[in-house]
Each structure stands twice: as C-alpha cells, then as structure tokens.
Protein backbone atom coordinates (compact mmCIF):
# COMPACT_ATOMS: atom_id res chain seq x y z
CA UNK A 1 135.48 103.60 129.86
CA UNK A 2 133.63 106.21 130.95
CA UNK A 3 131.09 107.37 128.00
CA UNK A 4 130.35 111.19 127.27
CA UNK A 5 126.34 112.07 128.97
CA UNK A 6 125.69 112.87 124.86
CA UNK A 7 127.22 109.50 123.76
CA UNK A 8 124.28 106.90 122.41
CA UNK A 9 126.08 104.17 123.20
CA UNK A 10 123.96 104.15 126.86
CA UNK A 11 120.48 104.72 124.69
CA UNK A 12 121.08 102.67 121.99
CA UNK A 13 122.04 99.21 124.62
CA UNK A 14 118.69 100.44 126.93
CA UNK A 15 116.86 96.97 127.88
CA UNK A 16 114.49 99.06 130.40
CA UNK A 17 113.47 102.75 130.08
CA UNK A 18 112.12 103.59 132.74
CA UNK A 19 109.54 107.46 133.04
CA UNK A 20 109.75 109.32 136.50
CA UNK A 21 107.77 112.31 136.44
CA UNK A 22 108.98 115.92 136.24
CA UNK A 23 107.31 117.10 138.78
CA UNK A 24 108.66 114.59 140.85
CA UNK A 25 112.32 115.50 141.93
CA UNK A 26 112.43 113.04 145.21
CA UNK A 27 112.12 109.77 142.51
CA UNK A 28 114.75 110.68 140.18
CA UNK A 29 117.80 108.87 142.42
CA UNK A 30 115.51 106.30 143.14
CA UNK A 31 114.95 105.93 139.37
CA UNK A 32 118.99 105.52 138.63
CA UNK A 33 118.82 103.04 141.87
CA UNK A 34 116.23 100.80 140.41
CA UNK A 35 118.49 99.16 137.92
CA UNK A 36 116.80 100.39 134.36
CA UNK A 37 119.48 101.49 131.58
CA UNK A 38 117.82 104.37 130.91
CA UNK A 39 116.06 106.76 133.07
CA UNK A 40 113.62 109.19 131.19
CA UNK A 41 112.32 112.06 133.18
CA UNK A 42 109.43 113.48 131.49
CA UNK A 43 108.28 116.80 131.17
CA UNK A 44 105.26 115.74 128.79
CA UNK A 45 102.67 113.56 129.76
CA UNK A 46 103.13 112.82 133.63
CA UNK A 47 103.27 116.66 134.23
CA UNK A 48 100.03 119.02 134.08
CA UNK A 49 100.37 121.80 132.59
CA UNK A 50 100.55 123.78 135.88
CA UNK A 51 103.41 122.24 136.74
CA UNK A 52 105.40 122.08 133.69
CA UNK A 53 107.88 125.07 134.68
CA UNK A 54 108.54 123.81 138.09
CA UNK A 55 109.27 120.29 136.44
CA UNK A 56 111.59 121.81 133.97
CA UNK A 57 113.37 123.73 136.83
CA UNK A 58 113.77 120.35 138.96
CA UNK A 59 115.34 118.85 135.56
CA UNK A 60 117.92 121.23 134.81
CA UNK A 61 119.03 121.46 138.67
CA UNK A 62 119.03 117.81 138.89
CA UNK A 63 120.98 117.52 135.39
CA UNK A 64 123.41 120.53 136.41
CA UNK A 65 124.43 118.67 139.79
CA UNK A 66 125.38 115.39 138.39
CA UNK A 67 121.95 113.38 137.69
CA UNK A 68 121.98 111.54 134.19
CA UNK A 69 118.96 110.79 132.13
CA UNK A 70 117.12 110.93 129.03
CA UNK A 71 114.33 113.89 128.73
CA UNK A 72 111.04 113.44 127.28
CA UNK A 73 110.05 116.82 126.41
CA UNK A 74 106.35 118.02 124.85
CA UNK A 75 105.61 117.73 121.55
CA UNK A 76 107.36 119.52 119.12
CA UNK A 77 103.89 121.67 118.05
CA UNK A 78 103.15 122.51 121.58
CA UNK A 79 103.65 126.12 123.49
CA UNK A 80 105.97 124.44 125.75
CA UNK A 81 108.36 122.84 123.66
CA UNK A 82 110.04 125.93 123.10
CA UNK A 83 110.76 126.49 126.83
CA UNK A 84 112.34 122.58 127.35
CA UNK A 85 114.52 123.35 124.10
CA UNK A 86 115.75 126.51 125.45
CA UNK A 87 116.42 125.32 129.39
CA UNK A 88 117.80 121.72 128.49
CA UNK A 89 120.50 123.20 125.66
CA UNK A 90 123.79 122.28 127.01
CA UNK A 91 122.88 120.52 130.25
CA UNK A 92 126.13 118.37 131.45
CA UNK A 93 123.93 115.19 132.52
CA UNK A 94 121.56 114.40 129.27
CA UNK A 95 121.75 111.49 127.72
CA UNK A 96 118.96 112.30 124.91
CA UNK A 97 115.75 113.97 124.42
CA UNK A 98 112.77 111.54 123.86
CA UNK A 99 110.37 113.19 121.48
CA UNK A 100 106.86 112.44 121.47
CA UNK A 101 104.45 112.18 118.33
CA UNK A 102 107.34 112.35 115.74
CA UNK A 103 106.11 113.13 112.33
CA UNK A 104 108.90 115.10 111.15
CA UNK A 105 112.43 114.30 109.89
CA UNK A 106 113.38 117.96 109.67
CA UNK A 107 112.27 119.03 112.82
CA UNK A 108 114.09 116.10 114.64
CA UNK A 109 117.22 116.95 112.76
CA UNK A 110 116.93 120.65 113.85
CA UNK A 111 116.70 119.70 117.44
CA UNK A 112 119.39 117.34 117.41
CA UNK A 113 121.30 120.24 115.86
CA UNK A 114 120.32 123.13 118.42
CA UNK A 115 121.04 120.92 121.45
CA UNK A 116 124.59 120.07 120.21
CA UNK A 117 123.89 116.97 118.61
CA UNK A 118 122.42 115.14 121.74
CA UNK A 119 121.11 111.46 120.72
CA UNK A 120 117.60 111.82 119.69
CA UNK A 121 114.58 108.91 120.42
CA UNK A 122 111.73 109.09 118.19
CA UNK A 123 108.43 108.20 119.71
CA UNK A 124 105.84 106.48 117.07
CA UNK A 125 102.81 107.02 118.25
CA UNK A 126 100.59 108.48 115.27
CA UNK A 127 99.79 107.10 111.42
CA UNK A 128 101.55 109.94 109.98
CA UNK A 129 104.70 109.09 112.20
CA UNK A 130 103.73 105.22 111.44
CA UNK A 131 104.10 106.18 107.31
CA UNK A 132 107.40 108.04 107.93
CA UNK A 133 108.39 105.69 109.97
CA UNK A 134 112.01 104.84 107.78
CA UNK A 135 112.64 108.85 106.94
CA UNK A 136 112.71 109.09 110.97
CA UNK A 137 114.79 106.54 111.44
CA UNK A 138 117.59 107.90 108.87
CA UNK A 139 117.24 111.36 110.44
CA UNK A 140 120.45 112.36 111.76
CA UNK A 141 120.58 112.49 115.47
CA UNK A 142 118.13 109.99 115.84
CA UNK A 143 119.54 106.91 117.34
CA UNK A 144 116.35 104.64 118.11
CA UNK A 145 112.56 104.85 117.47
CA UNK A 146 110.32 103.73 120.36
CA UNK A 147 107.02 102.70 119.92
CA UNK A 148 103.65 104.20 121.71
CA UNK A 149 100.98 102.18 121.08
CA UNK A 150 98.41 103.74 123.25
CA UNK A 151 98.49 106.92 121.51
CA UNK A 152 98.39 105.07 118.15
CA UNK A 153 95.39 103.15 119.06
CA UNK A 154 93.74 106.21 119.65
CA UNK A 155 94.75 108.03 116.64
CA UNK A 156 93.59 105.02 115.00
CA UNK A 157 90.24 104.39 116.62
CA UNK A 158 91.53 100.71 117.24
CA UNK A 159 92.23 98.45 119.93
CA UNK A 160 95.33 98.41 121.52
CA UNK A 161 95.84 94.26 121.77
CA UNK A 162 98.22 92.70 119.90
CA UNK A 163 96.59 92.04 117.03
CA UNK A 164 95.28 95.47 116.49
CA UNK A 165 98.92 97.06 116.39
CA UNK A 166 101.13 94.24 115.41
CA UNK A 167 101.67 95.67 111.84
CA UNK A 168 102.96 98.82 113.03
CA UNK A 169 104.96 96.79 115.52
CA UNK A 170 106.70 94.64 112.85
CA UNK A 171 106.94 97.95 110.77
CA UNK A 172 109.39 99.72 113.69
CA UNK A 173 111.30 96.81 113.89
CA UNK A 174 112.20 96.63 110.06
CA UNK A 175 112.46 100.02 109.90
CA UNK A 176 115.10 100.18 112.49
CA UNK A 177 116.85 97.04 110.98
CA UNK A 178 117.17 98.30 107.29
CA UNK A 179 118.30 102.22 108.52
CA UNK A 180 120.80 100.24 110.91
CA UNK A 181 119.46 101.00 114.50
CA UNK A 182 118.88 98.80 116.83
CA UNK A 183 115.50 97.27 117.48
CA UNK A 184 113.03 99.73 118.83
CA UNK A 185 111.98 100.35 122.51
CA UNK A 186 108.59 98.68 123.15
CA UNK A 187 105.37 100.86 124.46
CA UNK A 188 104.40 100.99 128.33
CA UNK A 189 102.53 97.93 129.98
CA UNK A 190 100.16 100.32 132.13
CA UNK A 191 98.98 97.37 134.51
CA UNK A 192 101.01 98.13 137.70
CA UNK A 193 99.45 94.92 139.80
CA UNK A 194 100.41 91.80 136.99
CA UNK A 195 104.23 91.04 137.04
CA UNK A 196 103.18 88.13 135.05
CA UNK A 197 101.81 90.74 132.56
CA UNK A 198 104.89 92.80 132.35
CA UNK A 199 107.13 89.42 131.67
CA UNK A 200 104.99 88.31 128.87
CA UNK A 201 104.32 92.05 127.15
CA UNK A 202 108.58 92.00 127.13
CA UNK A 203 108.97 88.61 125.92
CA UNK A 204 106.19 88.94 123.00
CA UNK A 205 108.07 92.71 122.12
CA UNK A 206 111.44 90.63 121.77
CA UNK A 207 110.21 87.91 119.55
CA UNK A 208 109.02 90.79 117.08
CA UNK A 209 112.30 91.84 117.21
CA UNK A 210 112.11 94.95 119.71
CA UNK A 211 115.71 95.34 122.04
CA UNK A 212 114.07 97.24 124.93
CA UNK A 213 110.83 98.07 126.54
CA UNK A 214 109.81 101.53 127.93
CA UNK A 215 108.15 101.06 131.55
CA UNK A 216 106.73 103.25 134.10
CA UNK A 217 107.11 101.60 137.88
CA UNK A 218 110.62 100.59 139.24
CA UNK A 219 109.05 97.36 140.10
CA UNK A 220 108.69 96.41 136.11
CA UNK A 221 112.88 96.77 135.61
CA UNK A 222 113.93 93.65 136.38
CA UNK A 223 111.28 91.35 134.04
CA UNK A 224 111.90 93.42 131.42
CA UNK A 225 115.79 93.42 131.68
CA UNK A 226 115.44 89.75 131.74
CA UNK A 227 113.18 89.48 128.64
CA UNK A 228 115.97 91.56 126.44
CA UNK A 229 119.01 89.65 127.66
CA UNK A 230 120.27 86.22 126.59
CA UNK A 231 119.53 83.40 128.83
CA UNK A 232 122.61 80.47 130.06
CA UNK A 233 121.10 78.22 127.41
CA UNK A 234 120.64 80.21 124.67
CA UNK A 235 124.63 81.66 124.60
CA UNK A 236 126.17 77.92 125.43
CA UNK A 237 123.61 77.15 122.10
CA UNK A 238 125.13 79.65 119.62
CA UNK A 239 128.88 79.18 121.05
CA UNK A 240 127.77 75.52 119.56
CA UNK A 241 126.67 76.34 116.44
CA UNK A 242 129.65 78.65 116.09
CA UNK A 243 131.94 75.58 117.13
CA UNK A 244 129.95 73.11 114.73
CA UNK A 245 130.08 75.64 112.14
CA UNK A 246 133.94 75.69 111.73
CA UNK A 247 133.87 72.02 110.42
CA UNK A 248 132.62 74.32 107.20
CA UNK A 249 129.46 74.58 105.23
CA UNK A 250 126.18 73.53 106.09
CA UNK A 251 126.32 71.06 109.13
CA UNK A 252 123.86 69.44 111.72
CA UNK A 253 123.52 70.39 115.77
CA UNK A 254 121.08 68.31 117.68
CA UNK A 255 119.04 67.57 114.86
CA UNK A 256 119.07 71.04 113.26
CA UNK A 257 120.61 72.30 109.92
CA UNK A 258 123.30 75.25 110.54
CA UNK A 259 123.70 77.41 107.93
CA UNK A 260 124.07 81.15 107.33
CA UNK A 261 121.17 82.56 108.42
CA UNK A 262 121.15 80.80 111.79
CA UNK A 263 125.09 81.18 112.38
CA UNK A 264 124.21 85.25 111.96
CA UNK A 265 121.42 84.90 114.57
CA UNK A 266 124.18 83.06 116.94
CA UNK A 267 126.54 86.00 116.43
CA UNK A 268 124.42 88.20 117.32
CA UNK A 269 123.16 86.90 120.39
CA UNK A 270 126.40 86.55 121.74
CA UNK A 271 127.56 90.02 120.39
CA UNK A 272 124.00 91.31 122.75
CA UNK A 273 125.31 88.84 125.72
CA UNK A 274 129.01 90.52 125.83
CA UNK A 275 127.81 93.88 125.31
CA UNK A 276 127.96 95.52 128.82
CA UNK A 277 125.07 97.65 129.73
CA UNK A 278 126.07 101.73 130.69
CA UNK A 279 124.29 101.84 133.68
CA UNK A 280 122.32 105.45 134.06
CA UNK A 281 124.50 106.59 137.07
CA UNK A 282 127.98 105.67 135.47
C-alpha cells in the first residue's frame, strides 16, 4: 500500500534515522540507498549559517522532484525558522519536520497546523523540554519524541555516559508509553571508527525501551536496524508462550512462569516482527 509522504506510519516504525546535511545535495540518494527508515535532512546543526539558504533551496528541489525525507529544521526561536516554515509548507516529498530543543506544546501544535498537519518529531534535548516532556508528547501532530542527549548534557553541565542521562532516558520512554507513542528515537553515537560502539549504544537504547536510534554515517544503519528488530529466537520464543498460553491461565515454558505480563511482551514482539518497515524511497 503505498502510504501518503505526510502519513506517520513511515516515522512512527523508523529503526534508523539517519542526518545528511543540507548543504549536501549529492548524499541525499545515497542516504535513501543506505537502508535507514528514515532519512532526515537537516537544515539545523550540520549547516552554517552561511549556508542555510542554499541548503533550504537543495531541500525543497530535492523534495519537489520526488526525494522523501524527514526535515530537521532550526529551532523554533531562531531567525531562520521562519524561512524553513515558509519554503517547506506543502512540499510533496516530507515525511515530517524534526524539531530541535522542543519546549513548547503550543508552538509544536501550531506548526503541525501551518504545514498541513505533517507528522511532527520532538527533539528532547533541554531540562525545560525534559519537564514537559508528557505535554509534548500529547501535542497534536506530534507522533514521536527523540532524545538528544548531547545537548542535554550540556544544558545540564553533566556528563553524557549512561549514568549521567539515564533518568531522562527512562523518562522519554514512559512518557511515550503512557501518551501512546511508540518508544522514542535514541540520541546520535558520534564515534564514526567503533562499529562495536554503535551495536552496543542501540542495544542498551532498546533495553530502556527506545524503538529506534537517530545516527549520522550510512555505515551505522545496519547495527542499529538489527538492535530494534526481533531476532529468530526471540519470535519462535513468544509464538511458544502464545501456544503454551492457550492451555489457559498461568502455565510453565522451559522453566518459566507465563502469565499476563509476559504473554503482552510476546504479543508485542511479534506485532514489531510482522510490522513491515516503509522504506524512505517507497
């Protein structure tokens, strides 16, 4: 079925996010070639501020002639917000508009509105955004928070390991739970050099209880895709708790008590292992 560029079905399922700058027109195929869900051009951080009009012109023409992606655009207090609200409004090819340093409900529900209810992601990146964390995520247009842990750390004045931010990270991941979005879209791993490091940042982000990771080389993709989708053994395990399960009531697998709880976590693992993944070019 082929799914309306505003639908947020395709951001909602993203394993992989993956940035390409702006200012960089020549990567933007190669980004939809390198097998991420979602491809998120980005007019804010990768782009210097001399370049941020010739980046916006390379995303509308790209976006007008059949490219598909997600947009991060500058932050919503910034002079050039204005300019990526005005030139993205009613482009045919995007999929949402990534904003950075949310802090406020009402302004994400007025840009949802003004670009014709295009699929919102709210970035967490500061303590006010951390406090409002739930009032972003039931802001309507919003369809998924993602986490920037970088930018917190330095709001914060802390380290970025994973002790330092694990309480925000367990706070996105409720939050998106109890306001009924799926789980949030981990921060960058900035290392470039450790595939072992990328593996291990995804796999730690999905035990929390994140669904996705964003990442910024094509060469991260396929770790993290593979951290956010069921393995062999883990979907022939919860078709046999499912099976065990219909003798009624609490029963025994392997040594293991099946009740509720871990017949819900089997349903939804195999709900997350059927669910086919809208690829950015489709």
């Amino acid at each position: 079925m082929t799914q309306h560029p505003w639908s947020p079905e395709p951001v909602a399922a993203a394993r992989s996010a993956l940035f390409v700058p702006g200012d960089r027109p020549e990567r933007f195929d190669k980004a939809l070639a390198s097998g991420a869900d979602l491809v998120i051009v980005d007019l804010e951080d990768a782009v210097a501020v001399g370049h941020k009009a010739q980046a916006r012109d390379n995303v509308v023409t790209w976006l007008s002639g059949g490219g598909r992606a997600a947009v991060r655009i500058n932050g919503l207090r910034t002079e050039h917000c204005s300019a990526d609200r005005s030139r993205l409004a009613g482009l045919p090819g995007l999929q949402a508009v990534v904003v950075p340093m949310a802090e406020d409900p009402a302004a994400l529900a007025e840009l949802a509105e003004e670009l014709g209810g295009v699929a919102v992601v709210a970035m967490v990146e500061t303590a006010a955004g951390l406090l409002r964390a739930h009032e972003l995520a039931e802001t309507p247009g919003v369809v998924r928070l993602a986490f920037g842990h970088l930018d917190l750390a330095a709001d914060l004045d802390s380290a970025d390991t994973r002790v330092a931010m694990l309480h925000a990270r367990s706070i996105l991941v409720v939050t998106s739970r109890a306001a009924g979005l799926p789980g949030p879209l981990e921060g960058v791993t900035p290392s470039l050099g450790d595939p072992a490091r990328w593996a291990d940042d995804a796999r730690y982000a999905a035990e929390l209880g994140f669904s996705g990771k964003l990442v910024i080389h094509p060469g991260q993709v396929e770790a993290v895709n593979a951290a956010f989708t069921p393995t062999a053994e883990e979907v022939a395990r919860a078709a046999r708790v499912l099976e065990a399960a219909e003798q009624g009531g609490a029963v025994r697998l392997a040594g293991e008590m099946v009740d509720a709880p871990v017949l819900a976590r089997a349903r939804r693992l195999l709900a997350r292992a059927r669910r086919p993944v809208a690829r950015p070019g489709r």
